[in-house]
C-alpha atoms as a PDB file:
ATOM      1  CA  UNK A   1     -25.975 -17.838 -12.863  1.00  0.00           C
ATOM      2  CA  UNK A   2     -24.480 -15.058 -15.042  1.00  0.00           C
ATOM      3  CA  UNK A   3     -27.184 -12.656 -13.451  1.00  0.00           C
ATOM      4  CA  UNK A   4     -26.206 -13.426 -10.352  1.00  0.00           C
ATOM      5  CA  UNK A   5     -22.858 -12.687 -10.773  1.00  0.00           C
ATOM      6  CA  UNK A   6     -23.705  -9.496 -12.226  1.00  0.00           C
ATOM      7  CA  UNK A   7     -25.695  -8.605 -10.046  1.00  0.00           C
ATOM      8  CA  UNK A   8     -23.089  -9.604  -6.686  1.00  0.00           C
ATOM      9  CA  UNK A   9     -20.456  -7.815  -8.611  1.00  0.00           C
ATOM     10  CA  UNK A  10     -22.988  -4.404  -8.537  1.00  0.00           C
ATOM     11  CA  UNK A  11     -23.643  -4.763  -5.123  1.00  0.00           C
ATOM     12  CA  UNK A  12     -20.105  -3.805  -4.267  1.00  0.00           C
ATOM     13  CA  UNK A  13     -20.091  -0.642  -6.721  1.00  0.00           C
ATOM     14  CA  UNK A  14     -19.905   1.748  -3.641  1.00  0.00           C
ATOM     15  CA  UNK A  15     -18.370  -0.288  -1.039  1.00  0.00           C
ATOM     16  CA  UNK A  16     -14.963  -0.911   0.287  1.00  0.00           C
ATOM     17  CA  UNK A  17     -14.829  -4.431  -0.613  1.00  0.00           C
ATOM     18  CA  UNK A  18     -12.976  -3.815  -4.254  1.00  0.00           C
ATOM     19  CA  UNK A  19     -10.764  -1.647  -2.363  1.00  0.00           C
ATOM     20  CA  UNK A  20     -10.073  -4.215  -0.246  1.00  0.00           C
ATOM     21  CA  UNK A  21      -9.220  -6.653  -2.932  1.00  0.00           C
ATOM     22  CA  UNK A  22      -6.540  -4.391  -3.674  1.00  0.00           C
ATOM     23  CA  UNK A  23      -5.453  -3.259  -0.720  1.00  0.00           C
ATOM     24  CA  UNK A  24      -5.307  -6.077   1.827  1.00  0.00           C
ATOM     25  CA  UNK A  25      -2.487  -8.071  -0.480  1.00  0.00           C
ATOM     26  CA  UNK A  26      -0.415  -4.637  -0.643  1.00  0.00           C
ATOM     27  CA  UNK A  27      -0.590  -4.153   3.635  1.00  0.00           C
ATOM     28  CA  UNK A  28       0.230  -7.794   3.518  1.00  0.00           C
ATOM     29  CA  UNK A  29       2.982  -7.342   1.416  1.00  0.00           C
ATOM     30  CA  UNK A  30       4.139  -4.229   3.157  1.00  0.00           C
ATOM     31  CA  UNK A  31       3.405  -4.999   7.154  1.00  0.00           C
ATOM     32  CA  UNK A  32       5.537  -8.180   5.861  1.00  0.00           C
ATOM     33  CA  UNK A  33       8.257  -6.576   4.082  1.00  0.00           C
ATOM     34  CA  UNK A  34       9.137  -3.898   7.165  1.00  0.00           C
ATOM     35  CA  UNK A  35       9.535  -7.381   9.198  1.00  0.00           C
ATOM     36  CA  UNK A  36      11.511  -9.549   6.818  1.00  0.00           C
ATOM     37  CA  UNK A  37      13.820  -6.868   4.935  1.00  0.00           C
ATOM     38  CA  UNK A  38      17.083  -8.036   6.177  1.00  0.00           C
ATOM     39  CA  UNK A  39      16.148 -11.762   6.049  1.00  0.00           C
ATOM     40  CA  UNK A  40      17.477 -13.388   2.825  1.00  0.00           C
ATOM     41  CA  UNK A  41      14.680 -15.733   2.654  1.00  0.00           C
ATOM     42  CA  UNK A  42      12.328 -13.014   2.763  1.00  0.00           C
ATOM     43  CA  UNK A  43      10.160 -14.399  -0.278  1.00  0.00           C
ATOM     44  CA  UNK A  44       9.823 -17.713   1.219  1.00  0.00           C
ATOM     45  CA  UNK A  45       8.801 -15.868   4.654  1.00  0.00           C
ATOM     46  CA  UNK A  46       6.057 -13.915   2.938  1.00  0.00           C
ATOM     47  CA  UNK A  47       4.814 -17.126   0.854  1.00  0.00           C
ATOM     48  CA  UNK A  48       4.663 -19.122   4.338  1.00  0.00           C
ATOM     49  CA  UNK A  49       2.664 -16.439   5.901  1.00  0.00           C
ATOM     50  CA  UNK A  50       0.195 -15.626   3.166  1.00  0.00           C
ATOM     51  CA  UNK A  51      -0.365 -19.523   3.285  1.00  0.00           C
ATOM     52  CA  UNK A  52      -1.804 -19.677   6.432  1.00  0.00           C
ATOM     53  CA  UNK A  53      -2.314 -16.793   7.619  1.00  0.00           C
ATOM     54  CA  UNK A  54      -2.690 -13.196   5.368  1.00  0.00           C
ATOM     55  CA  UNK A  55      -5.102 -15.595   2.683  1.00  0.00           C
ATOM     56  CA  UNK A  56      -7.600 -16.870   5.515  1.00  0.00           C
ATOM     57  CA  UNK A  57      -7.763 -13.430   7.051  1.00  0.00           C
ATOM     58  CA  UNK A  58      -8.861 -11.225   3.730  1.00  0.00           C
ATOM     59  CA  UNK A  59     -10.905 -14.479   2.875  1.00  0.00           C
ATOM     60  CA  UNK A  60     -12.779 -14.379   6.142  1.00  0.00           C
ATOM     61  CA  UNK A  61     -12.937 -10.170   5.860  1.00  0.00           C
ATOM     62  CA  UNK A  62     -13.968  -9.559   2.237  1.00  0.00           C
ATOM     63  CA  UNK A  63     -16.831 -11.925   2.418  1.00  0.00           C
ATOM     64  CA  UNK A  64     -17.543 -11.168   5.922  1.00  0.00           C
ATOM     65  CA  UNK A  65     -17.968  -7.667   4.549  1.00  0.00           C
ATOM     66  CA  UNK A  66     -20.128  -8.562   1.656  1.00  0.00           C
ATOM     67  CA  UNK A  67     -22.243 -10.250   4.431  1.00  0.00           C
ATOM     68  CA  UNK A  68     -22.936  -7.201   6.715  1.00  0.00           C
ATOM     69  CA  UNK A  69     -23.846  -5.133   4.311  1.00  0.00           C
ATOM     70  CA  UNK A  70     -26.287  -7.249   3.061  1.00  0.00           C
ATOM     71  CA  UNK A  71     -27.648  -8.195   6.453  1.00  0.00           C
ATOM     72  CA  UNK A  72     -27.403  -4.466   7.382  1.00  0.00           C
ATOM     73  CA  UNK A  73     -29.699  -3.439   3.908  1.00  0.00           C
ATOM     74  CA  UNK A  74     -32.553  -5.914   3.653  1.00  0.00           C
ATOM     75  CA  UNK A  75     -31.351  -9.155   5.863  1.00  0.00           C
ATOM     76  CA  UNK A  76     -31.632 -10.895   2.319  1.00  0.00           C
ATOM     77  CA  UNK A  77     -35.043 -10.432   2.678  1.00  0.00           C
ATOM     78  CA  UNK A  78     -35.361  -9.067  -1.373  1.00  0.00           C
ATOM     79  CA  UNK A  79     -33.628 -12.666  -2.150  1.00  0.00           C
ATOM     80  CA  UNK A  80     -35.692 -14.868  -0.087  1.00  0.00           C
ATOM     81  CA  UNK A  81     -39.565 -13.446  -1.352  1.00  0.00           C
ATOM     82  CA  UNK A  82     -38.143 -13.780  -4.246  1.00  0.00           C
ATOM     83  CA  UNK A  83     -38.927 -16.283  -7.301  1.00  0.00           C
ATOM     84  CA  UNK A  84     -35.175 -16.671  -7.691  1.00  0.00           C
ATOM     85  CA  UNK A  85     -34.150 -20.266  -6.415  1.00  0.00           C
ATOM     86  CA  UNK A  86     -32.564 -19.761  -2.965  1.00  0.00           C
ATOM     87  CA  UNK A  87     -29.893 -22.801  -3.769  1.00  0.00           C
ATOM     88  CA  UNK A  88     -28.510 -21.578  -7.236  1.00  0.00           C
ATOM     89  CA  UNK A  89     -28.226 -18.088  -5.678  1.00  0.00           C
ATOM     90  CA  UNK A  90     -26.213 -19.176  -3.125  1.00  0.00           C
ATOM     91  CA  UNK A  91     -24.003 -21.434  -5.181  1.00  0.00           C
ATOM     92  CA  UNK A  92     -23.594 -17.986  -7.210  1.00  0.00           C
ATOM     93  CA  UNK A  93     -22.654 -15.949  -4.134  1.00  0.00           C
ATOM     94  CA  UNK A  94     -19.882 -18.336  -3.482  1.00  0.00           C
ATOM     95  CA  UNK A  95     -18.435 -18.882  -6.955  1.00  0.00           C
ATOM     96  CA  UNK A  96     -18.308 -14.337  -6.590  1.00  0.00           C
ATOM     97  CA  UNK A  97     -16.293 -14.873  -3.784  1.00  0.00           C
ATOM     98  CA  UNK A  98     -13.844 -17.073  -5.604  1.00  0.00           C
ATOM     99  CA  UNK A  99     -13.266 -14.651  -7.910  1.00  0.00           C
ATOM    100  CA  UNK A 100     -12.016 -11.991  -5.656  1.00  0.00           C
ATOM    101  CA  UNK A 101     -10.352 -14.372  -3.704  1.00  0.00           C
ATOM    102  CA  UNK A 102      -8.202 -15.260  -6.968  1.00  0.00           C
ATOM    103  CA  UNK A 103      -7.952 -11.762  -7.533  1.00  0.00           C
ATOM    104  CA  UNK A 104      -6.389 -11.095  -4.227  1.00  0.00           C
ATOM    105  CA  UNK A 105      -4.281 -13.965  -5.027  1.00  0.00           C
ATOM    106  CA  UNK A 106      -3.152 -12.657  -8.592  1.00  0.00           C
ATOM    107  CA  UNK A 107      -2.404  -8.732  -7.168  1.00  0.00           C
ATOM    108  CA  UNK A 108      -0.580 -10.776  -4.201  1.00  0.00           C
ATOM    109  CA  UNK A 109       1.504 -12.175  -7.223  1.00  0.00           C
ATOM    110  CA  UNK A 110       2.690  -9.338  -8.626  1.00  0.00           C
ATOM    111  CA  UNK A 111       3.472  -7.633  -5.970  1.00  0.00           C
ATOM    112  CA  UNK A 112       6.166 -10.465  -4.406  1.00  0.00           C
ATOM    113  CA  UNK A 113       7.713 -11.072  -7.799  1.00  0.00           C
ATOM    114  CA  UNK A 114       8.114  -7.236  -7.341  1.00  0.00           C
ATOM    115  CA  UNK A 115       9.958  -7.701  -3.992  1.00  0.00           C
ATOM    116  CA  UNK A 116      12.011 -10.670  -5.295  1.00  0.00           C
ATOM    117  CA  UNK A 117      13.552  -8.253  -8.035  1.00  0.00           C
ATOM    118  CA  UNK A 118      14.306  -5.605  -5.238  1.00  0.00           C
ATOM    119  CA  UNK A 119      15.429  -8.141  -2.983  1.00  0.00           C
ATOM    120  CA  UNK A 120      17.208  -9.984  -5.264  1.00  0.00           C
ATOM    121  CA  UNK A 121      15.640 -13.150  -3.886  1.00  0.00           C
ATOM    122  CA  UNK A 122      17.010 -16.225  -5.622  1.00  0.00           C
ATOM    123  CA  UNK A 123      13.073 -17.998  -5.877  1.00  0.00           C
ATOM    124  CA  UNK A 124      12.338 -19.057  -9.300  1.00  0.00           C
ATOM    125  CA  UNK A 125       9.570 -16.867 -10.367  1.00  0.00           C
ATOM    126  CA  UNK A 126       7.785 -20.137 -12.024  1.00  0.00           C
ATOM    127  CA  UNK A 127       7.789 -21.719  -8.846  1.00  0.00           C
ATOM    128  CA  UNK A 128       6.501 -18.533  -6.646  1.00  0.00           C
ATOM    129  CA  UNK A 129       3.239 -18.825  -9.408  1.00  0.00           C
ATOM    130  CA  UNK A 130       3.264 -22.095  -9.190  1.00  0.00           C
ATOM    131  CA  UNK A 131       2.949 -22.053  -4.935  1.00  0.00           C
ATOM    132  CA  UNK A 132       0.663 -19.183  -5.156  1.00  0.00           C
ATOM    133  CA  UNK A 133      -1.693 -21.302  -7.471  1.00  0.00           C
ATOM    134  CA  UNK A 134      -1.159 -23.713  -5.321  1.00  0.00           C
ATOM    135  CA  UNK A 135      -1.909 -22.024  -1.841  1.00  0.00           C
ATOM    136  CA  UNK A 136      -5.632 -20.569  -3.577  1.00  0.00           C
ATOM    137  CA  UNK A 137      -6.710 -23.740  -5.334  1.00  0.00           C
ATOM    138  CA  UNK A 138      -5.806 -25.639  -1.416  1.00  0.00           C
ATOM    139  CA  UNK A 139      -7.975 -22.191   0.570  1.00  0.00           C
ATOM    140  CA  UNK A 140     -10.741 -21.902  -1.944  1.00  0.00           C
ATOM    141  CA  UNK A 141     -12.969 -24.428   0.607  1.00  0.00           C
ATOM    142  CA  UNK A 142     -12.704 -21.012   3.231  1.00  0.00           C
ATOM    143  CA  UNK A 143     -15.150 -19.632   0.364  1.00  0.00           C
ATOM    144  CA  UNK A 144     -17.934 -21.584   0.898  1.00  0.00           C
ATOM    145  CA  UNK A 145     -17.056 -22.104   4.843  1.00  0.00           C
ATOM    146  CA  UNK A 146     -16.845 -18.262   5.472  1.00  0.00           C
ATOM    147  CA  UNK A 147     -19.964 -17.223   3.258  1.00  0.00           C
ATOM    148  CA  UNK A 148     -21.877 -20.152   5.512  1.00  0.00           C
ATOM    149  CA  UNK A 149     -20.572 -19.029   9.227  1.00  0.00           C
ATOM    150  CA  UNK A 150     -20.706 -15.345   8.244  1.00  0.00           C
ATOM    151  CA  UNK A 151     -24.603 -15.728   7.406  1.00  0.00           C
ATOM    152  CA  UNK A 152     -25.342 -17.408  10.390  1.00  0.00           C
ATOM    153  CA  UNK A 153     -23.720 -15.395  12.978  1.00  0.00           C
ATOM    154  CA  UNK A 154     -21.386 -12.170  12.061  1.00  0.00           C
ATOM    155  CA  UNK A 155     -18.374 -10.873  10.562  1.00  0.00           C
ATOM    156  CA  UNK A 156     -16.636 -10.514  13.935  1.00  0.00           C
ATOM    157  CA  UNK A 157     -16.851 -14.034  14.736  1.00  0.00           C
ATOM    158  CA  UNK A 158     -15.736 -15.381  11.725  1.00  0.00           C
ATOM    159  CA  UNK A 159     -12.784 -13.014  11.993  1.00  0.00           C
ATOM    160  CA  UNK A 160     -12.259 -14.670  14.876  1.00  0.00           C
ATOM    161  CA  UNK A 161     -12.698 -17.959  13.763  1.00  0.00           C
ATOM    162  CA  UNK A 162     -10.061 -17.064  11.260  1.00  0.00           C
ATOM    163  CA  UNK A 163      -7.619 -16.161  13.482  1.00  0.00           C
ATOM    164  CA  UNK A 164      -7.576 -18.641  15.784  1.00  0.00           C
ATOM    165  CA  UNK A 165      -7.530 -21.299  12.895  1.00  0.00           C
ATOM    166  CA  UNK A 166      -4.372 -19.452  11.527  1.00  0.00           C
ATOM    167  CA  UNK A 167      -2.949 -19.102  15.022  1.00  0.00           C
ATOM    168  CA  UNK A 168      -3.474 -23.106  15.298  1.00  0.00           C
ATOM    169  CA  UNK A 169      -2.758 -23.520  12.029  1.00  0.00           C
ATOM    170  CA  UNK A 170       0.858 -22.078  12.985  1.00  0.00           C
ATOM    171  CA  UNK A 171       1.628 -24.198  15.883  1.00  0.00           C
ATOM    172  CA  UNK A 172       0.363 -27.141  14.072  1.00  0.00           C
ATOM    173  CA  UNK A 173       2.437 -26.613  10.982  1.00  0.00           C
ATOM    174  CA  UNK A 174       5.431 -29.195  12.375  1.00  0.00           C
ATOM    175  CA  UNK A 175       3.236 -32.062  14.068  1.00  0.00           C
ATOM    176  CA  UNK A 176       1.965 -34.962  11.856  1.00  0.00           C
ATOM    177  CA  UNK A 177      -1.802 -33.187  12.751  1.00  0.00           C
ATOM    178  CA  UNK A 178      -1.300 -30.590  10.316  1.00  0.00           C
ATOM    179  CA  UNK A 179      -2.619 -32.653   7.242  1.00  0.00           C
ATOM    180  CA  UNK A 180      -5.614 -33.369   9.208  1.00  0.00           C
ATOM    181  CA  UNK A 181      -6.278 -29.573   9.369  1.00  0.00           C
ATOM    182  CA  UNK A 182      -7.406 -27.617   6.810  1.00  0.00           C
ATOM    183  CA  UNK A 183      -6.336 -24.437   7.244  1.00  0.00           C
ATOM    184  CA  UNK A 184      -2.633 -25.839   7.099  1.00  0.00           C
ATOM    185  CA  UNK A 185      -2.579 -27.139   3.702  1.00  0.00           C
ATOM    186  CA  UNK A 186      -1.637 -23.785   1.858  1.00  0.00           C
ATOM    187  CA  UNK A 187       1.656 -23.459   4.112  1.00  0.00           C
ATOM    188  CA  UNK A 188       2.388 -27.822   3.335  1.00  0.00           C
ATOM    189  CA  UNK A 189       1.654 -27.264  -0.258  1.00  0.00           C
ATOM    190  CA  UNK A 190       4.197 -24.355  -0.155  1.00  0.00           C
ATOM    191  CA  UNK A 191       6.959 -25.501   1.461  1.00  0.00           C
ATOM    192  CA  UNK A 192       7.093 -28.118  -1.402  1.00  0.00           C
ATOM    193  CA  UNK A 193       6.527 -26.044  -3.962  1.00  0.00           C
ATOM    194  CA  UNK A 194       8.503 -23.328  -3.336  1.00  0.00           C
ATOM    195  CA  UNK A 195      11.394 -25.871  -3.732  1.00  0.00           C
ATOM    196  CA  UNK A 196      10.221 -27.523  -6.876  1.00  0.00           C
ATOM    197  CA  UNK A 197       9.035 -30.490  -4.966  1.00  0.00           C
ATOM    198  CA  UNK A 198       5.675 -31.582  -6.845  1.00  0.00           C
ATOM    199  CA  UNK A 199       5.697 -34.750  -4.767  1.00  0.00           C
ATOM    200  CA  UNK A 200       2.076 -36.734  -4.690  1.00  0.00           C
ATOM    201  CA  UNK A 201       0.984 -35.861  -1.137  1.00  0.00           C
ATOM    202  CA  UNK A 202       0.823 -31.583  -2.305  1.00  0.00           C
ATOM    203  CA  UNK A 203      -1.875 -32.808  -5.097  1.00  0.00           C
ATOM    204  CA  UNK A 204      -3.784 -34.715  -3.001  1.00  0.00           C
ATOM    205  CA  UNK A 205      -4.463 -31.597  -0.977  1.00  0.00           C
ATOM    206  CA  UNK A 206      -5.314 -29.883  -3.856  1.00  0.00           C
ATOM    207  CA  UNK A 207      -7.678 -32.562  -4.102  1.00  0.00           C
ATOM    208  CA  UNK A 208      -8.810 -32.603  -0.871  1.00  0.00           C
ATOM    209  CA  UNK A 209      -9.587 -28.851  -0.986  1.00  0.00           C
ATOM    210  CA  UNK A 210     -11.675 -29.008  -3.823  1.00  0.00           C
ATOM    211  CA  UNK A 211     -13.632 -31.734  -2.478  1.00  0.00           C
ATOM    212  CA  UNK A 212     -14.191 -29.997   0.615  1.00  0.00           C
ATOM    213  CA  UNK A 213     -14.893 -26.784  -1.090  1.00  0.00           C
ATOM    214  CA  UNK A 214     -17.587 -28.431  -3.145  1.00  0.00           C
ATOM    215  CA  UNK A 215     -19.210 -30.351   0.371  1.00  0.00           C
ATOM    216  CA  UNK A 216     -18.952 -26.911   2.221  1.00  0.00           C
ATOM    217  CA  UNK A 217     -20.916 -25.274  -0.888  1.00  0.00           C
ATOM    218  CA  UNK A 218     -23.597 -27.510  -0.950  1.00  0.00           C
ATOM    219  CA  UNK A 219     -23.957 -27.289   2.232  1.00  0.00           C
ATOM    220  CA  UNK A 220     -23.824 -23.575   2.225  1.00  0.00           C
ATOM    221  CA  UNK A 221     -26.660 -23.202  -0.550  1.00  0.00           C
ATOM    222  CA  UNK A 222     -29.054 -26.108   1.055  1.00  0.00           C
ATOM    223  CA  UNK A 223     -28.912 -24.327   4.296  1.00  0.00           C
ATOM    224  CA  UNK A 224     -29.818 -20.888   2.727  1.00  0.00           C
ATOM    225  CA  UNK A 225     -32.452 -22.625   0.911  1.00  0.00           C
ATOM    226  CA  UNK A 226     -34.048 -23.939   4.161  1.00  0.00           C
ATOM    227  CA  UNK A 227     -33.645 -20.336   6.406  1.00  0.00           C
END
């Protein structure tokens, strides 16, 4: 496994995808602070959005990414007539992409407690890491999901995919559905959080997630196996 997280993390030496880790949380962070400047619950604003929306999006991109270029170099044909087990490689494809997607989620931390001291937001910074952690360990399932749908058909369409489900994921956000969908369980576990309210229902989807994250990955690494 250690070999094939070497050897995922070498594949993006000259790429744009460790740029990306970088950079999407600061246009994030920007595109939302020349929106919310003058709004005193900024913070919270930003929090809300990268629940639902900003995470699933450079989720769905950065491993969308990873995809077409390796589509675009052999079609994973070097992995497949290979000895290496198709399953385990995979599994260690998707654990890479957890990685950067708790990178993105640390820079993305830094960079609001960064706009609460300019803002002056009144947000406890404990509980803006605590929602934060909170918000990746409830999205980490989109791993698994994204590396699956981006394999079988193409980074566009799982862009797509992504924004629609944020789009729904909005508009469901206030209706008793939005437990039942996934991609709305960062912005439920946040509004709690965010307040200090650790209440029973945000660790069960935190629960939920990692479940689902573990189902999707199986999945994920069977079907790659059988291709």
């Amino acid at each position: 496994m250690t070999n094939i997280l070497k050897v995922e993390f070498l594949k993006t030496k000259h790429t744009i995808i460790r740029l990306l880790i970088w950079l999407l949380p600061l246009i994030a962070i920007l595109m939302m602070t020349a929106v919310f400047w003058d709004n005193q619950y900024s913070v919270q604003l930003m929090m809300g959005q990268w629940s639902y929306f900003w995470l699933n999006m450079s989720i769905a991109l950065v491993i969308g990414i990873s995809t077409y270029y390796q589509k675009q170099a052999t079609k994973f044909k070097e992995i497949l007539t290979s000895p290496q087990d198709l399953f385990t490689y995979e599994i260690g494809r998707i654990i890479h992409g957890m990685l950067q997607t708790i990178l993105m989620s640390a820079v993305f931390l830094v960079l609001v407690i960064c706009v609460r001291f300019i803002f002056s937001s009144s947000e406890e910074i404990r509980l803006i890491a605590g929602s934060i952690v909170g918000i990746l360990l409830t999205s980490i399932w989109l791993v698994p999901f994204y590396s699956w749908l981006c394999r079988i058909t193409n980074l566009y369409f799982a862009l797509g995919i992504g924004f629609l489900s944020s789009i729904l994921a909005m508009f469901l956000s206030r209706t008793a559905f939005s437990m039942w969908w996934p991609f709305d369980w960062g912005m439920l576990l946040n509004n709690m959080w965010l307040k200090g309210d650790f209440v029973f229902g945000t660790w069960s989807l935190i629960i939920c997630s990692l479940i689902l994250g573990f189902i999707l990955s199986i999945f994920s690494a069977y079907s790659f196996k059988k291709q």
